[in-house]
C-alpha atoms as a PDB file:
ATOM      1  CA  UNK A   1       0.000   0.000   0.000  1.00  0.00           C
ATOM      2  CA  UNK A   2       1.690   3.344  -0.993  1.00  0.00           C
ATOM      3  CA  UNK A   3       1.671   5.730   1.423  1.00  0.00           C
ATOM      4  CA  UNK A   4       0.308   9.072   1.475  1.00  0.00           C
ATOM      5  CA  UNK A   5       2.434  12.161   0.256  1.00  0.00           C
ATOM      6  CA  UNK A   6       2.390  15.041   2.958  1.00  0.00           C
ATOM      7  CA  UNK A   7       1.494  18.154   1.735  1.00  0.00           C
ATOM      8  CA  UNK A   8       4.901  20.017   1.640  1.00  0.00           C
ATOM      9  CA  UNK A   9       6.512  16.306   0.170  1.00  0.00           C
ATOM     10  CA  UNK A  10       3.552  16.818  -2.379  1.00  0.00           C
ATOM     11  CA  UNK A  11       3.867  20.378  -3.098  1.00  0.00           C
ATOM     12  CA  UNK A  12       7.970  19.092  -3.552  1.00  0.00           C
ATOM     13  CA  UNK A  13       7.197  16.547  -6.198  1.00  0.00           C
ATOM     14  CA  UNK A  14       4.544  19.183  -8.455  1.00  0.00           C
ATOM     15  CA  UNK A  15       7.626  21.948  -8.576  1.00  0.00           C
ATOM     16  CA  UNK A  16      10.042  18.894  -9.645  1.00  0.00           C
ATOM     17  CA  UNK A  17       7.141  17.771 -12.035  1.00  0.00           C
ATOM     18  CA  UNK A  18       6.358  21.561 -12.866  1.00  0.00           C
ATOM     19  CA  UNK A  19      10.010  22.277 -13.640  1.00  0.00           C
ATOM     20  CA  UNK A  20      10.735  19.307 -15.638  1.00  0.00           C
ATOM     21  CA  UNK A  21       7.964  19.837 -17.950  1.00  0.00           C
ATOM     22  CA  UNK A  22       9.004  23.772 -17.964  1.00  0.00           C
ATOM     23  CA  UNK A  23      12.603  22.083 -19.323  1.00  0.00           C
ATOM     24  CA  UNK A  24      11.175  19.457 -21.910  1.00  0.00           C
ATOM     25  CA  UNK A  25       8.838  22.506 -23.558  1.00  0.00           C
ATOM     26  CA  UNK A  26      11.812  24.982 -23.630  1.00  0.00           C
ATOM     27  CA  UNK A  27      14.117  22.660 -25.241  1.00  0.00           C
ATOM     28  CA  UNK A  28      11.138  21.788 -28.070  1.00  0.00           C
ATOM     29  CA  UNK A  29      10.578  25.359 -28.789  1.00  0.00           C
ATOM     30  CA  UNK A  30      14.482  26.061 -28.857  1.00  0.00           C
ATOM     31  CA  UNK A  31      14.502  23.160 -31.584  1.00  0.00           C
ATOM     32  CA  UNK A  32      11.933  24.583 -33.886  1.00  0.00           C
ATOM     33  CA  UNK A  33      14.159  27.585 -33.891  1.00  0.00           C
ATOM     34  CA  UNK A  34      16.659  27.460 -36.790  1.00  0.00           C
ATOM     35  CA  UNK A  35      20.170  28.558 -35.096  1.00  0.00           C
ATOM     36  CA  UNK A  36      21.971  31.514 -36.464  1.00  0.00           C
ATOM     37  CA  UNK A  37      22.687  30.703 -39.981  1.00  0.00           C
ATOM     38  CA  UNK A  38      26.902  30.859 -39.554  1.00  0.00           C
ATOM     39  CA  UNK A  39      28.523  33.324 -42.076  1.00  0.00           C
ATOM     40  CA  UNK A  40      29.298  31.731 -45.458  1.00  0.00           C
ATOM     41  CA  UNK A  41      32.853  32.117 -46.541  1.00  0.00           C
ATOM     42  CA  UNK A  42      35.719  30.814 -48.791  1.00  0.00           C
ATOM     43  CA  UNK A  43      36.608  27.222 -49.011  1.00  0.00           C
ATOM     44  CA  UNK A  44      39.237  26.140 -47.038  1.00  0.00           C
ATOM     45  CA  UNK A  45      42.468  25.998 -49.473  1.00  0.00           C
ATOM     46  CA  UNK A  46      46.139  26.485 -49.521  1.00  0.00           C
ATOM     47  CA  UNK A  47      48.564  27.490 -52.307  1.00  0.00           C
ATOM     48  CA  UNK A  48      52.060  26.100 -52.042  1.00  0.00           C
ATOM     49  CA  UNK A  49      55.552  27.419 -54.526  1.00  0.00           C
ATOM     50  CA  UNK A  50      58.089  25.635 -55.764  1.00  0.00           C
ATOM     51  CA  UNK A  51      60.063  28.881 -54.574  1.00  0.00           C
ATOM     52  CA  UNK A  52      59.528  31.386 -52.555  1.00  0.00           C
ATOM     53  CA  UNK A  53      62.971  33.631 -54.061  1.00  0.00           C
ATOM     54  CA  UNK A  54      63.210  33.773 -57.607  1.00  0.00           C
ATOM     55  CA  UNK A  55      64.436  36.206 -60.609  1.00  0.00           C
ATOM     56  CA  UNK A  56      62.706  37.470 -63.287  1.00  0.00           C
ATOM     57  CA  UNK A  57      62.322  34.721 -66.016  1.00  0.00           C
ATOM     58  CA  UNK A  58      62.701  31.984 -63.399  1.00  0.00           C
ATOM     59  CA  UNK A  59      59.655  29.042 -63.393  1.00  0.00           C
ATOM     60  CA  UNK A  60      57.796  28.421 -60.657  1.00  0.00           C
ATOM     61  CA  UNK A  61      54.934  25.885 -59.503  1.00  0.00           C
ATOM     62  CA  UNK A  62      52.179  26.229 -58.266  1.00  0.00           C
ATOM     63  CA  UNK A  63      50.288  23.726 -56.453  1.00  0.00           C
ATOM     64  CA  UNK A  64      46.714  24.080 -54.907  1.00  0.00           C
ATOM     65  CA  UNK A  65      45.283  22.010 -52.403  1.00  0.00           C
ATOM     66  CA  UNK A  66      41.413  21.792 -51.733  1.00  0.00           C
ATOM     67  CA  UNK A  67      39.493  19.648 -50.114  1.00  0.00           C
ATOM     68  CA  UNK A  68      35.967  20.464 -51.475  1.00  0.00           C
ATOM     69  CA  UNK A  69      36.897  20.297 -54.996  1.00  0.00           C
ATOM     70  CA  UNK A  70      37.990  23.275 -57.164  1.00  0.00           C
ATOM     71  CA  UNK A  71      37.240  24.157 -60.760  1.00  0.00           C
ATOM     72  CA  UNK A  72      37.846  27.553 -63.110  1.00  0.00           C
ATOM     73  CA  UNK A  73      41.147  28.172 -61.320  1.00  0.00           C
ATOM     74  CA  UNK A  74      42.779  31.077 -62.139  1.00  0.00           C
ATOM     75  CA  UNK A  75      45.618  32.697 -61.027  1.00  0.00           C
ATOM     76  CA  UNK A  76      46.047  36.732 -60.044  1.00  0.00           C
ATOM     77  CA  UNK A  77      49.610  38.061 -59.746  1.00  0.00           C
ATOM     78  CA  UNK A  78      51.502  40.798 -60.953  1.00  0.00           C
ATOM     79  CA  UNK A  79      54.925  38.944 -61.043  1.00  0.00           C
ATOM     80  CA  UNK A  80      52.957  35.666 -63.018  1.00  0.00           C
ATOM     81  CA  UNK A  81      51.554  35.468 -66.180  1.00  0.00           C
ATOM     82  CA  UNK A  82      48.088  33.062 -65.822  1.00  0.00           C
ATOM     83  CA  UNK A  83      48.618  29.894 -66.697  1.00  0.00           C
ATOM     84  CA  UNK A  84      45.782  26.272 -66.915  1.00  0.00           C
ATOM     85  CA  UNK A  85      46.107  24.027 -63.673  1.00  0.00           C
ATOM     86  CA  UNK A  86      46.338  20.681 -63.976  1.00  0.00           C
ATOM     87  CA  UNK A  87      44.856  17.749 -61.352  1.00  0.00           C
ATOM     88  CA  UNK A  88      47.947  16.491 -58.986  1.00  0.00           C
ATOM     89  CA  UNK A  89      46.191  14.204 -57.086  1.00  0.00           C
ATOM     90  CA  UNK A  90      42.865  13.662 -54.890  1.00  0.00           C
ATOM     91  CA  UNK A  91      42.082  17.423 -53.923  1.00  0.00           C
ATOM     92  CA  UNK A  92      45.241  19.357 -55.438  1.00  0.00           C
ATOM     93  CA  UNK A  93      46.037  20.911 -59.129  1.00  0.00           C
ATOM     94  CA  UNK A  94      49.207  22.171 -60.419  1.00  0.00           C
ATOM     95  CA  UNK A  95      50.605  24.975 -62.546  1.00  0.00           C
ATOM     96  CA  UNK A  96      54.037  26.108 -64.041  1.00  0.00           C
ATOM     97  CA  UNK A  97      54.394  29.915 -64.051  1.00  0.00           C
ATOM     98  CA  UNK A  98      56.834  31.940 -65.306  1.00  0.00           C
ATOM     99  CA  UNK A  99      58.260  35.145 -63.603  1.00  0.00           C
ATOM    100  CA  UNK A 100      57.784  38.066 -66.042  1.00  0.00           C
ATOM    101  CA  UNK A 101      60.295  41.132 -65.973  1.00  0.00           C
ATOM    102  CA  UNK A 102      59.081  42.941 -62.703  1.00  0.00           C
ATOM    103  CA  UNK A 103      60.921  45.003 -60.286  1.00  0.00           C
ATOM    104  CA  UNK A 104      62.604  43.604 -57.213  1.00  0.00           C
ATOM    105  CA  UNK A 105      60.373  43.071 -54.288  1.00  0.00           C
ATOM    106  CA  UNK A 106      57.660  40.576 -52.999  1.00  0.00           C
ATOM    107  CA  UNK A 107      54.413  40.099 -54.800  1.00  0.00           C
ATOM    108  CA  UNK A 108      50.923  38.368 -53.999  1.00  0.00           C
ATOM    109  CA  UNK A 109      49.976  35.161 -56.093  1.00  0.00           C
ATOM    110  CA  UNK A 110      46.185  34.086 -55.580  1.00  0.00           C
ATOM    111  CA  UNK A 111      44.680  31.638 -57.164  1.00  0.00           C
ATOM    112  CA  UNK A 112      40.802  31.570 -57.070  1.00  0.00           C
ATOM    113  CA  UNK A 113      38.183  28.889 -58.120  1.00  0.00           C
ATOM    114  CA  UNK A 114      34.951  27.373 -57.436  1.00  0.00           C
ATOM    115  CA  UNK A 115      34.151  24.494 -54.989  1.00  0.00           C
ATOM    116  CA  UNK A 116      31.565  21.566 -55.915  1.00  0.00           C
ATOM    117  CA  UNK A 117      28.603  23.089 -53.920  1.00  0.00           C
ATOM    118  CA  UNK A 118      29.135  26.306 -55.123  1.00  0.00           C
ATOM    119  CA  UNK A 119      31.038  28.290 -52.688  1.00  0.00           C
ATOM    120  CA  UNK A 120      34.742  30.154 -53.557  1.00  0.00           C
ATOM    121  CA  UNK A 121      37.900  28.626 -53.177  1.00  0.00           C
ATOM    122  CA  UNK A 122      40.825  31.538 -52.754  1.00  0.00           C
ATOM    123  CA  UNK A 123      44.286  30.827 -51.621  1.00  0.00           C
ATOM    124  CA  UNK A 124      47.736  33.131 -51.881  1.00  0.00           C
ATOM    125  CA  UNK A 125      51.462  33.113 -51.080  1.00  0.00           C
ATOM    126  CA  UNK A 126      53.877  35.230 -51.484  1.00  0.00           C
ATOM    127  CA  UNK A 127      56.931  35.452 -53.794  1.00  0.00           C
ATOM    128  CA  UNK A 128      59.971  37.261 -53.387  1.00  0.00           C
ATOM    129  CA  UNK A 129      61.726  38.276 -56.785  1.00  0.00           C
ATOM    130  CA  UNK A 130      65.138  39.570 -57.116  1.00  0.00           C
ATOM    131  CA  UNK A 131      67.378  40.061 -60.363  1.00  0.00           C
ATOM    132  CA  UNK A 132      70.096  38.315 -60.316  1.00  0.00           C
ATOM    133  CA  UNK A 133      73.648  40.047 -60.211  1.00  0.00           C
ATOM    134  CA  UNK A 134      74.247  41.414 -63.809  1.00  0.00           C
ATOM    135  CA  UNK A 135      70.856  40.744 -65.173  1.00  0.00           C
ATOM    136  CA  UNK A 136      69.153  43.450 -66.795  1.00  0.00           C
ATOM    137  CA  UNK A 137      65.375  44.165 -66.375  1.00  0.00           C
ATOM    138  CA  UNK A 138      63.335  46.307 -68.605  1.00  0.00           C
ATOM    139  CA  UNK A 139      59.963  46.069 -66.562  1.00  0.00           C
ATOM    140  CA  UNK A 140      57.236  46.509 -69.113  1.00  0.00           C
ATOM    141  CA  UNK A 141      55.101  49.883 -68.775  1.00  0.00           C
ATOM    142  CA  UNK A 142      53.336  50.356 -66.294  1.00  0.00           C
ATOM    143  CA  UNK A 143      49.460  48.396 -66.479  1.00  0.00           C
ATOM    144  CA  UNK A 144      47.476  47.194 -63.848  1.00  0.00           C
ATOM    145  CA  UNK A 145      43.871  48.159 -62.048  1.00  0.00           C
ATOM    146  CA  UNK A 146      42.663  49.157 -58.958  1.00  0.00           C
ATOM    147  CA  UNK A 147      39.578  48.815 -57.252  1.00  0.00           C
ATOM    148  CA  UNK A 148      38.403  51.528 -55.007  1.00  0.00           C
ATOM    149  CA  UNK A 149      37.070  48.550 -52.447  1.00  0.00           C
ATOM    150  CA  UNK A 150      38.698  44.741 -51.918  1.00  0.00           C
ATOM    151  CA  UNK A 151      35.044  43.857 -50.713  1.00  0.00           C
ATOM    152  CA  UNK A 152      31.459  44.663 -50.497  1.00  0.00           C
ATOM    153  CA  UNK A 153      28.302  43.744 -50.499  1.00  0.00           C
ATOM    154  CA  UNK A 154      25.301  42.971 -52.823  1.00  0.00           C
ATOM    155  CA  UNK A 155      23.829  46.540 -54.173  1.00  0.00           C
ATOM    156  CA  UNK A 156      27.449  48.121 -52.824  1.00  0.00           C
ATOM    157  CA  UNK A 157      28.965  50.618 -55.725  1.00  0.00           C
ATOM    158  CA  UNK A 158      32.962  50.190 -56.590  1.00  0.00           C
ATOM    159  CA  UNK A 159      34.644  52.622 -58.811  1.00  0.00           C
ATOM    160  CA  UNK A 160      37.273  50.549 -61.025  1.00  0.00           C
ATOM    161  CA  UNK A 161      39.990  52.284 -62.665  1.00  0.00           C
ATOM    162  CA  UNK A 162      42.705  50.603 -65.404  1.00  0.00           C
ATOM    163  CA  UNK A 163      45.668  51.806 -66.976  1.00  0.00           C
ATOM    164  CA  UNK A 164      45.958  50.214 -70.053  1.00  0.00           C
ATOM    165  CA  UNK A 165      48.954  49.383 -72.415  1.00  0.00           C
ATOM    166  CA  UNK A 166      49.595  51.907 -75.090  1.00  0.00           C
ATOM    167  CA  UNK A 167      47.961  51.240 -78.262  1.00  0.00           C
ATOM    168  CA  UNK A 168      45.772  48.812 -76.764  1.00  0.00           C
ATOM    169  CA  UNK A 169      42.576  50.766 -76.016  1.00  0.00           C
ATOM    170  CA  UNK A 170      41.646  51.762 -79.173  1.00  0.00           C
ATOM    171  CA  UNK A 171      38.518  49.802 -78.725  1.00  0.00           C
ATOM    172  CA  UNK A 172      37.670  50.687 -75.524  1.00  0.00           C
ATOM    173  CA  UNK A 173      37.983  48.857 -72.250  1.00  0.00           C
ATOM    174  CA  UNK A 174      35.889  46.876 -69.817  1.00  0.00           C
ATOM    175  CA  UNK A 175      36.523  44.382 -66.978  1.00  0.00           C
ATOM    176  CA  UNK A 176      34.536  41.582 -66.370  1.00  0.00           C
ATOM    177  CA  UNK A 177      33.850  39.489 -63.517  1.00  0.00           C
ATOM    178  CA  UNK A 178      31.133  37.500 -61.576  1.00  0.00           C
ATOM    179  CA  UNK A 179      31.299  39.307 -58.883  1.00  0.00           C
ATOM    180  CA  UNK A 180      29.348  42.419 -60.468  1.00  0.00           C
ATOM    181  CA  UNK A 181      25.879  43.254 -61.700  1.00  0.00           C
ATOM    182  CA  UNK A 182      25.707  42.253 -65.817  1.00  0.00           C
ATOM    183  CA  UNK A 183      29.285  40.328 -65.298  1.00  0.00           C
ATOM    184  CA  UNK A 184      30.790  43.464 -67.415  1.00  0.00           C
ATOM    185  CA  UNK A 185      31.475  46.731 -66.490  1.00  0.00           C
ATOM    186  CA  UNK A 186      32.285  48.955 -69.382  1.00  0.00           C
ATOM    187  CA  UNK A 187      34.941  51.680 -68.582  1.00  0.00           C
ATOM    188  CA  UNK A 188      34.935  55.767 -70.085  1.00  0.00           C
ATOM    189  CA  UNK A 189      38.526  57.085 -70.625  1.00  0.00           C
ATOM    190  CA  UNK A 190      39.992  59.270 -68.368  1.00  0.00           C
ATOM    191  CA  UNK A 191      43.267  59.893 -69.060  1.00  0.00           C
ATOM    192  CA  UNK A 192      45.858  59.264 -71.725  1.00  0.00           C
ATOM    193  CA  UNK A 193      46.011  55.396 -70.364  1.00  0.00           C
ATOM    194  CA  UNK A 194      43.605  55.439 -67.749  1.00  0.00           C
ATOM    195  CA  UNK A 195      40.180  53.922 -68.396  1.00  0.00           C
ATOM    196  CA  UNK A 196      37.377  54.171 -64.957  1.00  0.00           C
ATOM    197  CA  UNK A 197      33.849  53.361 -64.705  1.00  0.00           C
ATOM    198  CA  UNK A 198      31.146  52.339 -61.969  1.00  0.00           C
ATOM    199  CA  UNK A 199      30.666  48.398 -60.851  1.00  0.00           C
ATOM    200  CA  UNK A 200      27.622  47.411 -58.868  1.00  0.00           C
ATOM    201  CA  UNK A 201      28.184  43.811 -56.772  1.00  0.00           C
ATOM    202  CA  UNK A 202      25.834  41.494 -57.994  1.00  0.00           C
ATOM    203  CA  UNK A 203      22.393  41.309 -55.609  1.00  0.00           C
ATOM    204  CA  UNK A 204      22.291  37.096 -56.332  1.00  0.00           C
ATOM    205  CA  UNK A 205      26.471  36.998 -55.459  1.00  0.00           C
ATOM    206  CA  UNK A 206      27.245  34.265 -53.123  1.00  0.00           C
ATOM    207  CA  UNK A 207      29.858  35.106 -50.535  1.00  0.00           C
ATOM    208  CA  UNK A 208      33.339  34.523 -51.789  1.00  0.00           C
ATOM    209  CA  UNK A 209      36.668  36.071 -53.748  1.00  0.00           C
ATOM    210  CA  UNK A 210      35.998  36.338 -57.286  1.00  0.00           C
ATOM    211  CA  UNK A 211      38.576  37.702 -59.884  1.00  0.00           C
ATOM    212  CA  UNK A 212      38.416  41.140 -61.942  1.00  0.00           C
ATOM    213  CA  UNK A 213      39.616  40.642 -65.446  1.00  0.00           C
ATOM    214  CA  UNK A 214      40.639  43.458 -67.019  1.00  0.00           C
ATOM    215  CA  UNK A 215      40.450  43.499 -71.055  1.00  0.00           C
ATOM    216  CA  UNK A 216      41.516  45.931 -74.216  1.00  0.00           C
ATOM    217  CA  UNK A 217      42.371  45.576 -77.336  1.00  0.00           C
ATOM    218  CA  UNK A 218      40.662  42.011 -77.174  1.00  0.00           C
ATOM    219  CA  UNK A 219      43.236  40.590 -74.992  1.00  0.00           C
ATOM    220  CA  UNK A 220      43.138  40.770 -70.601  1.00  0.00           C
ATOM    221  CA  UNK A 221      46.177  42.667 -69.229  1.00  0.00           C
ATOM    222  CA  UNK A 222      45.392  42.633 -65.730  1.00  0.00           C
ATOM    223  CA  UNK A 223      43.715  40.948 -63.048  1.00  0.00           C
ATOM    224  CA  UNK A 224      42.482  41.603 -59.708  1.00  0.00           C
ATOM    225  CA  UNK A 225      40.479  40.010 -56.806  1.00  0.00           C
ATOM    226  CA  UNK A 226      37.101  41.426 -55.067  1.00  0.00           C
ATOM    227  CA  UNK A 227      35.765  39.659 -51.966  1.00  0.00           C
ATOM    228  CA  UNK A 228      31.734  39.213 -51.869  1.00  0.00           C
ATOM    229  CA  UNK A 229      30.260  39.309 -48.249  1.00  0.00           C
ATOM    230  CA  UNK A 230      27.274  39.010 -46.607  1.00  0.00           C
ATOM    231  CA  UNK A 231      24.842  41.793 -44.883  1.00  0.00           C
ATOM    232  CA  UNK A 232      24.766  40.781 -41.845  1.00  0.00           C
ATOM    233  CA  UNK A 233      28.809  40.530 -41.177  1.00  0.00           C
ATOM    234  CA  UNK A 234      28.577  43.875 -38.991  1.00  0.00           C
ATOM    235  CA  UNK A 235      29.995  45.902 -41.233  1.00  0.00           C
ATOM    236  CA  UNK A 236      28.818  49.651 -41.128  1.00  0.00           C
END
């Protein structure tokens, strides 16, 4: 025969009961609440050289590791020409470069591509060119573009300005690159080698680093990188 609860033992076990079933409905509401989506970013990927000190005219290469998968690799340097990668094994691609004619001092090499599910892969190193003694360097003139912003976000404006070989703008210029609204921007002149013009980032971009190809004359001279983010990342 069970024996009777006293009333304060009783009013014990309903609190206990009370408290449990408080716990049990909490943690069911808290799981029909989708957690804070986690910022999407780049791939996870590393870029290794065959050399890290080189001259001009030297090879060099590159290999890329990535995990997720990569494909459209390209590569974004200003002391490389681009080059086509070739698979090295399960989740890595390789690439011989050669060092063009550029002045001594260390320069950036990216390479940027596009994972299996969508998502950027970017990875960089750096590479430290020196002439050797007695070598003679004619760097070529000077070409390149600049982007008034390294990042932004869907809607933001970035003014793009190129300087463009001589001769080779005789049809105009543009850059081009997924990252922006259209996937070309086309540029006005503004100088006797400078082209500039207006990109808008793309409002469907996905988060990521996506290179800015720079063409005239039919033929791309110069290449940068432009990192898509998200709005929520607490940026102003």
């Amino acid at each position: 025969m069970r024996k009777a609860l006293t009333a304060p033992a009783a009013a014990l076990v309903a609190a206990l009961t009370l408290g449990a079933s408080a716990v049990a409905a909490t943690s069911a509401f808290a799981a029909g609440i989708p957690a804070a989506a986690s910022q999407e970013r780049t791939d996870r990927a590393g870029l290794r050289l065959s050399a890290g000190a080189v001259a001009p005219g030297d090879e060099v290469r590159l290999t890329l590791t990535a995990p997720g998968g990569a494909t459209g690799l390209a590569v974004f340097s200003q002391a490389v020409d681009g080059t086509a990668f070739r698979p090295a094994g399960p989740g890595a691609w390789t690439a011989l470069v050669k060092v063009k004619d550029v002045r001594d001092g260390a320069y950036s090499v990216t390479v940027t591509g596009t994972a299996a599910h969508g998502r950027a892969v970017s990875a960089s190193a750096q590479l430290d060119v020196k002439a050797r003694a007695g070598q003679t360097v004619k760097p070529a003139a000077a070409e390149g573009i600049r982007l008034s912003a390294g990042s932004g976000r869907p809607g933001d404006r970035v003014t793009v300005t190129v300087t463009v070989p001589a001769g080779a703008d005789r049809k105009g210029a543009y850059v081009s690159s997924a990252a922006f609204a259209g996937g070309r921007v086309d540029l006005r002149k503004t100088g006797t080698h400078s082209w500039t013009g207006t990109a808008v980032v793309a409002r469907d971009v996905r988060p990521g680093s996506y290179g800015v190809h720079a063409v005239a004359g039919g033929r791309e001279f110069a290449a940068a990188h432009f990192d898509a983010v998200r709005f929520d990342t607490g940026r102003p």
